[in-house]
C-alpha atoms as a PDB file:
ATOM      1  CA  UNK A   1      24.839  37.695 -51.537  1.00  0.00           C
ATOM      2  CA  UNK A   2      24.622  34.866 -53.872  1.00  0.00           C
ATOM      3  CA  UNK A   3      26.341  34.316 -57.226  1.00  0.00           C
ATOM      4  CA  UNK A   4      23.732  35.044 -59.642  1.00  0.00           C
ATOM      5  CA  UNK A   5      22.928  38.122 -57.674  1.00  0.00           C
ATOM      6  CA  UNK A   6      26.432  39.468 -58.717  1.00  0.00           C
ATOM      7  CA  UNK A   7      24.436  39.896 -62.227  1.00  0.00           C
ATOM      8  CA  UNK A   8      22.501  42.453 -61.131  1.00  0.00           C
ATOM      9  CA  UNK A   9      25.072  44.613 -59.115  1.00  0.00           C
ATOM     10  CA  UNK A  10      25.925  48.236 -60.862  1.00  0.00           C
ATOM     11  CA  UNK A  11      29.861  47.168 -61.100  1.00  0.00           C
ATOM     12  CA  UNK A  12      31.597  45.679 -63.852  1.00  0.00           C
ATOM     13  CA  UNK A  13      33.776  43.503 -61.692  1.00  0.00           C
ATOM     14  CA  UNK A  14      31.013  41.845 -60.469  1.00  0.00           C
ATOM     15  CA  UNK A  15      28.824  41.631 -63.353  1.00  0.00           C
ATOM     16  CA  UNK A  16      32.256  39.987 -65.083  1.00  0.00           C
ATOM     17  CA  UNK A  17      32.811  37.104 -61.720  1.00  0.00           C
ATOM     18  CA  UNK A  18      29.330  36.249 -62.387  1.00  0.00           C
ATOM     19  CA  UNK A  19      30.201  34.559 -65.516  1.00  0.00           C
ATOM     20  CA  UNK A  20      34.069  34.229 -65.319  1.00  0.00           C
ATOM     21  CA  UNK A  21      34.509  33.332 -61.518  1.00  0.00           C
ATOM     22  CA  UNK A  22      33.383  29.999 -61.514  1.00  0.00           C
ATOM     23  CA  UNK A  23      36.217  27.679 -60.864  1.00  0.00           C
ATOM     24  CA  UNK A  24      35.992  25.624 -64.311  1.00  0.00           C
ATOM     25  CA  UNK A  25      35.377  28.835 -66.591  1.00  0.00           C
ATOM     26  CA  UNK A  26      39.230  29.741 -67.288  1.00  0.00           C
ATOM     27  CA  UNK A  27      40.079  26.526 -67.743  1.00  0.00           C
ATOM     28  CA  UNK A  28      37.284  25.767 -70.232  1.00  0.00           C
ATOM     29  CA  UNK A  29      38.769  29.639 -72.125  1.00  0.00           C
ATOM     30  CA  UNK A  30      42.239  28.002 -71.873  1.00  0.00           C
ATOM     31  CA  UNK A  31      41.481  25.235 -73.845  1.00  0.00           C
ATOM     32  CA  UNK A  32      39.378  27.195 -76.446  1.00  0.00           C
ATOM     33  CA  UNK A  33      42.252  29.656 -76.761  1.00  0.00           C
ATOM     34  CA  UNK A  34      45.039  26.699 -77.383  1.00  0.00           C
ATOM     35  CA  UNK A  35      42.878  25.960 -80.347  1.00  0.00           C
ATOM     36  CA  UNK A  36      40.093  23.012 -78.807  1.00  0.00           C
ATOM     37  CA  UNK A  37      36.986  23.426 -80.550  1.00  0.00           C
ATOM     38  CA  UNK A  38      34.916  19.838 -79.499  1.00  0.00           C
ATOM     39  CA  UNK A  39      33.641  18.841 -76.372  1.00  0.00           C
ATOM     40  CA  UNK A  40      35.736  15.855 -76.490  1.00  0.00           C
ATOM     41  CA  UNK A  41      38.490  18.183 -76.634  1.00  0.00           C
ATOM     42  CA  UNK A  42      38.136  20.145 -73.812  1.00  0.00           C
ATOM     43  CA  UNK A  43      36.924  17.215 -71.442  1.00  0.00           C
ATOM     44  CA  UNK A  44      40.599  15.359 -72.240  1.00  0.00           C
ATOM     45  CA  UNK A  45      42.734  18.532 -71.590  1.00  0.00           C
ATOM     46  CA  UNK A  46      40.741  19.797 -68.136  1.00  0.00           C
ATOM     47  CA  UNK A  47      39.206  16.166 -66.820  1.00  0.00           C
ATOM     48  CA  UNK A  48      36.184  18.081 -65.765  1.00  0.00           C
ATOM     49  CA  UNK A  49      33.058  15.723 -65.597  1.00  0.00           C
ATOM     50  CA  UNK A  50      30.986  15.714 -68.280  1.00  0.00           C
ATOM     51  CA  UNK A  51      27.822  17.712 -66.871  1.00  0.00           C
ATOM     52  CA  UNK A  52      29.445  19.949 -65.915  1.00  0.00           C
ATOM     53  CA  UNK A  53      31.668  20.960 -68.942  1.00  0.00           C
ATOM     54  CA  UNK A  54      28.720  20.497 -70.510  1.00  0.00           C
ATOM     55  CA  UNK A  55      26.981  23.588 -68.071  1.00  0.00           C
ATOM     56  CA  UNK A  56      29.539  25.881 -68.235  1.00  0.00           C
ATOM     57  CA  UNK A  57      30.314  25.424 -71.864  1.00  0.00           C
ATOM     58  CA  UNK A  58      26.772  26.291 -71.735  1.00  0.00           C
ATOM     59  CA  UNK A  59      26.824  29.535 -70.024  1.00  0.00           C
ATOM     60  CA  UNK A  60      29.641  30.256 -72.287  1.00  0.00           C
ATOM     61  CA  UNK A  61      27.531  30.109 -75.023  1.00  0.00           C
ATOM     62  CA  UNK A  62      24.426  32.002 -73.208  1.00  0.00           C
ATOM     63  CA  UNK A  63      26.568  35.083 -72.274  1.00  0.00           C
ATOM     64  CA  UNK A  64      28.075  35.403 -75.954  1.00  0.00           C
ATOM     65  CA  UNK A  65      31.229  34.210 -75.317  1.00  0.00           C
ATOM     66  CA  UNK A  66      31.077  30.676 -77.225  1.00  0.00           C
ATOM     67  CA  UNK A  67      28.965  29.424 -80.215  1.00  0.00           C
ATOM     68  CA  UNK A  68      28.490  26.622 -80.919  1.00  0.00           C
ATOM     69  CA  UNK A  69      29.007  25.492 -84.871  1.00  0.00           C
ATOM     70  CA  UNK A  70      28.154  22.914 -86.999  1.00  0.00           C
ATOM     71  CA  UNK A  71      31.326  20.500 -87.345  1.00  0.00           C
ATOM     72  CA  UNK A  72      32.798  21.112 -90.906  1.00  0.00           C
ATOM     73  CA  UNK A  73      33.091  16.977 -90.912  1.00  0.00           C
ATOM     74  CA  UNK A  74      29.854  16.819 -91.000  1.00  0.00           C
ATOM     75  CA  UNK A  75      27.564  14.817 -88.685  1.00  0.00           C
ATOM     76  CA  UNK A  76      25.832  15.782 -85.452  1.00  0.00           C
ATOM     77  CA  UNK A  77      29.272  16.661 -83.875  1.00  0.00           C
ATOM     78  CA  UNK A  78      29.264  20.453 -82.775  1.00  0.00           C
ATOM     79  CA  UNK A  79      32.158  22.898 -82.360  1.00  0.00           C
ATOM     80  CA  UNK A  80      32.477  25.592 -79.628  1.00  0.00           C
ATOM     81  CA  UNK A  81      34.023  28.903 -80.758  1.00  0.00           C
ATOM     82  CA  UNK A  82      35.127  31.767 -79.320  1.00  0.00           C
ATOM     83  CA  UNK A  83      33.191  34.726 -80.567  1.00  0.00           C
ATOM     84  CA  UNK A  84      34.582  38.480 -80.948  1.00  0.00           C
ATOM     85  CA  UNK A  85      33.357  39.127 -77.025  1.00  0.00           C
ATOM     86  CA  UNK A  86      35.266  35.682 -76.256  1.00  0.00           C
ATOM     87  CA  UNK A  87      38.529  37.360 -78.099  1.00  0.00           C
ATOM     88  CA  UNK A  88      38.456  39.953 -76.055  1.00  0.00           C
ATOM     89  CA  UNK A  89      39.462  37.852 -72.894  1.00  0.00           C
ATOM     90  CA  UNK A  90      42.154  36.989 -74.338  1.00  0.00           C
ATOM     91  CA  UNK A  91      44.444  40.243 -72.253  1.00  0.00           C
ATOM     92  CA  UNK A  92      42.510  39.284 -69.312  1.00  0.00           C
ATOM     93  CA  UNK A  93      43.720  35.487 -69.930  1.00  0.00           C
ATOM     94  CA  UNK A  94      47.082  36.317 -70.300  1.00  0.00           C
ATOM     95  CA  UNK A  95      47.625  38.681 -67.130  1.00  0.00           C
ATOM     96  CA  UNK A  96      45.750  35.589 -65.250  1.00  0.00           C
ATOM     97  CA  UNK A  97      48.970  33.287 -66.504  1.00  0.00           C
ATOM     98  CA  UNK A  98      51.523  35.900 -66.098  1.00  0.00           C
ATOM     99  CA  UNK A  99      50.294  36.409 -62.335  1.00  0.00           C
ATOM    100  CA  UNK A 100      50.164  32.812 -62.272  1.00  0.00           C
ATOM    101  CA  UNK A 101      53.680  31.970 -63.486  1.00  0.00           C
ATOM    102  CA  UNK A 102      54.809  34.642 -60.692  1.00  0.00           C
ATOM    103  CA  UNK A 103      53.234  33.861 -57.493  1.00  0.00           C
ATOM    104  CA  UNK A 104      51.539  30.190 -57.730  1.00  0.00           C
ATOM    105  CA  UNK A 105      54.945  28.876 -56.140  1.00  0.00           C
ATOM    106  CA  UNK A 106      55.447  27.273 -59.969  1.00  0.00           C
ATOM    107  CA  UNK A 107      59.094  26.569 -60.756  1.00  0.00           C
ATOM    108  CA  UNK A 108      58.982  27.824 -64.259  1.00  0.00           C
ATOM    109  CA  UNK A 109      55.944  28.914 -66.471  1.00  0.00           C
ATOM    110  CA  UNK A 110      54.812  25.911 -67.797  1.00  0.00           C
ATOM    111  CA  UNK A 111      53.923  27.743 -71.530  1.00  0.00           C
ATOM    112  CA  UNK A 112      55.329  30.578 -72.990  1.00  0.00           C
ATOM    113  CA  UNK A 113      53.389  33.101 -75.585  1.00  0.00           C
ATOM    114  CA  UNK A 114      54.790  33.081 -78.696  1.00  0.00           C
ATOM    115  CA  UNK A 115      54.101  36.193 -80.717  1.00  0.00           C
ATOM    116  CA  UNK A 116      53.894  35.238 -84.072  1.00  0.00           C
ATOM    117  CA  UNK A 117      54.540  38.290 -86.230  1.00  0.00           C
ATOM    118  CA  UNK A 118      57.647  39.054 -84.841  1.00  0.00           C
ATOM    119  CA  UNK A 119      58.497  34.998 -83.938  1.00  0.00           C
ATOM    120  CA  UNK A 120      59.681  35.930 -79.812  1.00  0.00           C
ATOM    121  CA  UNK A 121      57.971  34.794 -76.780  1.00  0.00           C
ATOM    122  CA  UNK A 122      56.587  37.626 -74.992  1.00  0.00           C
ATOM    123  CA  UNK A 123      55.528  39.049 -71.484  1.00  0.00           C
ATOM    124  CA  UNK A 124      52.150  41.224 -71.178  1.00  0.00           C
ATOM    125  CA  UNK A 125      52.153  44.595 -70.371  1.00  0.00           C
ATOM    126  CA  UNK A 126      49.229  46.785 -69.500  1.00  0.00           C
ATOM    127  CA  UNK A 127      49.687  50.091 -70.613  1.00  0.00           C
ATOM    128  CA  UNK A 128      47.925  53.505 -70.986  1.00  0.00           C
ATOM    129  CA  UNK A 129      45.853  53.612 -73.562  1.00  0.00           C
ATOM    130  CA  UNK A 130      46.975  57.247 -73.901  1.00  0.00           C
ATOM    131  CA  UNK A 131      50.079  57.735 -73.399  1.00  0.00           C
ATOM    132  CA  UNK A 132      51.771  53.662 -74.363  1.00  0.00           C
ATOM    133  CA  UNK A 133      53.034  54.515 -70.457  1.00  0.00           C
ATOM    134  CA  UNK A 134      53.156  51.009 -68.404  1.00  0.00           C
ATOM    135  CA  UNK A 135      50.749  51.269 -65.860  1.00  0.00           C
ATOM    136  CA  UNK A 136      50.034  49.846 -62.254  1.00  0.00           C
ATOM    137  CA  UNK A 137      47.510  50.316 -59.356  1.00  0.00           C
ATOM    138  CA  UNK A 138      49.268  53.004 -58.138  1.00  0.00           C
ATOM    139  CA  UNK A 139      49.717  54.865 -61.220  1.00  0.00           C
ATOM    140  CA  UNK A 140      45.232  55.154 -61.632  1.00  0.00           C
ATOM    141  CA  UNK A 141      42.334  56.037 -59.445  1.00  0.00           C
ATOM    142  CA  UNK A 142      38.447  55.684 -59.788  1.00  0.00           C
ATOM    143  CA  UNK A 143      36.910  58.547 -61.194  1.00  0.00           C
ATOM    144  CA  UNK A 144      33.060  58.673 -61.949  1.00  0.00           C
ATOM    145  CA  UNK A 145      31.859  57.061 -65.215  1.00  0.00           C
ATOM    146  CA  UNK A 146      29.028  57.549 -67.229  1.00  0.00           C
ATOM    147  CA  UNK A 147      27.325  54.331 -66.397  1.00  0.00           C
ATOM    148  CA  UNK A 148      27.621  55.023 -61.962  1.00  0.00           C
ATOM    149  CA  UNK A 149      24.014  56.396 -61.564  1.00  0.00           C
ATOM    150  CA  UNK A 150      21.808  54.104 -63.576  1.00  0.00           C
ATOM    151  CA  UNK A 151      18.004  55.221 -62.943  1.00  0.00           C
ATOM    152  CA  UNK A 152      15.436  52.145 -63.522  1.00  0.00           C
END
């Protein structure tokens, strides 16, 4: 199977390494969630080449997860932002650095989150959305969801 043929499969975790499981992609979302917002920006804290930052900020943009703004300074500079569907990575983000900071062989985590309401740094958890339970694979199973049988 090639990559752009994971577009097309009937599974979510597909569909999502289609556009996320590119090498340069979380990266590129780590830079735009630590605030960079110009090209210049994200080439200086990843040191990807410029073509192709420039095609994957691209199919950022294409799949809804970037848009790209006018610079309020004026001039033909653009700004890449993260959108509400770009937002909603962020969980997905942070269980990628927790995993990360546990098994990658790294001495320390390199950055902690700070949660700013309540000023601590914190550790995710995924929990139920039910129950507030903390969950893990063994605690779920697969069950048949509305969107399994798709008829073209």
């Amino acid at each position: 199977m090639k990559h752009d043929e994971l577009f097309e499969e009937n599974c979510a975790i597909a569909r999502s390494s289609a556009v996320l499981g590119e090498r340069w992609m979380w990266p590129i979302l780590r830079q735009a969630f630590n605030g960079a917002r110009r090209f210049d920006e994200f080439q200086r804290g990843i040191g990807v080449a410029r073509n192709i930052l420039t095609d994957r900020l691209s199919l950022l943009i294409e799949q809804g997860i970037l848009e790209r703004r006018a610079d309020p300074e004026g001039g033909a500079r653009q700004q890449y932002r993260l959108t509400a569907k770009g937002h909603d990575l962020f969980p997905v983000y942070v269980a990628l650095m927790a995993w990360g900071n546990e098994w990658t062989g790294l001495a320390a985590p390199p950055v902690d989150l700070l949660h700013k309401p309540c000023g601590h740094r914190m550790t995710p958890r995924v929990v139920c959305s039910d129950c507030g339970e903390e969950i893990t694979d063994r605690d779920t199973e697969p069950v048949v969801g509305k969107g399994l049988f798709v008829y073209r």
